[in-house]
C-alpha atoms as a PDB file:
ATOM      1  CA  UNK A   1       6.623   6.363   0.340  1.00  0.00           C
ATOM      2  CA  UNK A   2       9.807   4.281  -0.793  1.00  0.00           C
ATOM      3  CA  UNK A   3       9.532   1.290  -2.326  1.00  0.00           C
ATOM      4  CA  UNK A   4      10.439  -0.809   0.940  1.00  0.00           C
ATOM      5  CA  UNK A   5       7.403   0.828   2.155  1.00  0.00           C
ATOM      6  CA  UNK A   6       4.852  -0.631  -1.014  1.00  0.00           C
ATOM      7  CA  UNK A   7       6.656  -3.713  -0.557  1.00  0.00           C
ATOM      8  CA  UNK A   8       5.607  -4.094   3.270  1.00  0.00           C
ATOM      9  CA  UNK A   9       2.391  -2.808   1.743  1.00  0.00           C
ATOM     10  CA  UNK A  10       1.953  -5.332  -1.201  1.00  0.00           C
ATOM     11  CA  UNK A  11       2.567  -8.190   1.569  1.00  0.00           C
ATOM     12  CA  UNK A  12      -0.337  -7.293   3.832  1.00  0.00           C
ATOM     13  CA  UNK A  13      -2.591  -7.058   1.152  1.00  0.00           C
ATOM     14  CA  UNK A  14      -1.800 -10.537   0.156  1.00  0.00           C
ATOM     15  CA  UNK A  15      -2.309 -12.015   3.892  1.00  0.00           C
ATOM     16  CA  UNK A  16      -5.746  -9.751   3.575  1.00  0.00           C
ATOM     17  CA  UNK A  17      -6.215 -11.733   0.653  1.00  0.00           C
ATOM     18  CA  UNK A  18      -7.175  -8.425  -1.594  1.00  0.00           C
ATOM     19  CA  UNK A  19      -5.526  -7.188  -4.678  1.00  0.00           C
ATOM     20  CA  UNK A  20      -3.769  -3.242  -5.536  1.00  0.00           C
ATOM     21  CA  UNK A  21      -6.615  -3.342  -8.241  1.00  0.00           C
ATOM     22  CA  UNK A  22      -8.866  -3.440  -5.611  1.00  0.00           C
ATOM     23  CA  UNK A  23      -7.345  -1.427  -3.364  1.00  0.00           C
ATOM     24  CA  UNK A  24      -6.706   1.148  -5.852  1.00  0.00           C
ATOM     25  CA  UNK A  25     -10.578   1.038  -7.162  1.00  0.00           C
ATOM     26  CA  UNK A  26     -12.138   1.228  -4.212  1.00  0.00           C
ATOM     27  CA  UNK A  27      -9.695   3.846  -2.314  1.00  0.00           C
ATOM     28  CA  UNK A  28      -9.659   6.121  -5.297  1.00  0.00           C
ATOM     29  CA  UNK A  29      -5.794   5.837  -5.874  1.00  0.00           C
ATOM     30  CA  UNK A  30      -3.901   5.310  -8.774  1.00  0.00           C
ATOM     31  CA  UNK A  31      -2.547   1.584  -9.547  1.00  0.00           C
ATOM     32  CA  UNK A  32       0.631   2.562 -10.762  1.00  0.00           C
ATOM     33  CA  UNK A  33       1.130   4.506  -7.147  1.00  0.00           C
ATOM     34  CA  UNK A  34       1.039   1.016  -5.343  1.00  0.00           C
ATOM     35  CA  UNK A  35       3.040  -0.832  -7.602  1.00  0.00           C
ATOM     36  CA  UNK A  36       6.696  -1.623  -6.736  1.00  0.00           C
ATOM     37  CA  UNK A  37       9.365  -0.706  -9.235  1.00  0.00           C
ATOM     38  CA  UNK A  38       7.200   1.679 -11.279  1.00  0.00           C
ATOM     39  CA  UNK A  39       9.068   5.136 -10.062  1.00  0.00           C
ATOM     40  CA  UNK A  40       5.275   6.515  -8.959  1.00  0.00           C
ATOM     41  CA  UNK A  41       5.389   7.430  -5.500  1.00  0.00           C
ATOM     42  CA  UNK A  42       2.698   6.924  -2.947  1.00  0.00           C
ATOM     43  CA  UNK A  43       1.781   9.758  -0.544  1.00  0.00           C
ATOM     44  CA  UNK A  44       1.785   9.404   2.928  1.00  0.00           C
ATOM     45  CA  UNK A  45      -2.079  10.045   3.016  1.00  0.00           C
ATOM     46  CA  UNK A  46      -2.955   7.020   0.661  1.00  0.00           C
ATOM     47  CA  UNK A  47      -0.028   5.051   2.751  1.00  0.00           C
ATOM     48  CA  UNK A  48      -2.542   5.385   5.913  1.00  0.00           C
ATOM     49  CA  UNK A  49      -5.865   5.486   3.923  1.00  0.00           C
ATOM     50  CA  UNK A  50      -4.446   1.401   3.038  1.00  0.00           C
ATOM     51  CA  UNK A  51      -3.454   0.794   6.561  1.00  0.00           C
ATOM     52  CA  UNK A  52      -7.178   2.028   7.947  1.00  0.00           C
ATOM     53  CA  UNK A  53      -8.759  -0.396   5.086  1.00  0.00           C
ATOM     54  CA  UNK A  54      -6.358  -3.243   6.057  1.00  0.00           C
ATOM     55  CA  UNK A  55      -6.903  -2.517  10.015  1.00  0.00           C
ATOM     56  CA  UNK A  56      -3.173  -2.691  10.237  1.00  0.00           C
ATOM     57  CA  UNK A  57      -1.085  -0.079  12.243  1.00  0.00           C
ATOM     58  CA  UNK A  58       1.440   2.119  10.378  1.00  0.00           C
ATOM     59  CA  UNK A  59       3.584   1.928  12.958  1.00  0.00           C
ATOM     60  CA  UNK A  60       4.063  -2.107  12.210  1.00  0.00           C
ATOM     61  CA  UNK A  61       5.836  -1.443   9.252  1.00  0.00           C
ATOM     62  CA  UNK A  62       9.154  -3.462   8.967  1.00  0.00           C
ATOM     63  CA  UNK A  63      11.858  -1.575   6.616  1.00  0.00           C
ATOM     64  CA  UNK A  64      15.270  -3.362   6.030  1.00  0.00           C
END
């Protein structure tokens, strides 16, 4: 995923008031992969493994 994409990401785990350490601990995926401006891309399977946790559609995603 592009880093729009972590960025919409980082933003509803803020208004779900939980961290990317927690996210990453509990979902088993590396910190560094949600982190924006670190080069480490995020899959597409850990995109929508965070959208199940957050109860948020995919499809809601706003890209510039």
């Amino acid at each position: 995923m592009g880093e729009q994409a972590k960025k919409w990401l980082e933003e509803q785990m803020k208004q779900n008031h939980i961290s990317q350490e927690a996210i990453a601990e509990i979902l088993g995926i590396p910190w560094e992969n949600l982190q924006v401006g670190t080069g480490n891309p995020l899959d597409s399977d850990d995109f929508l493994r965070i959208c199940t946790y957050l109860h948020i559609r995919p499809e809601d995603i706003f890209i510039e």
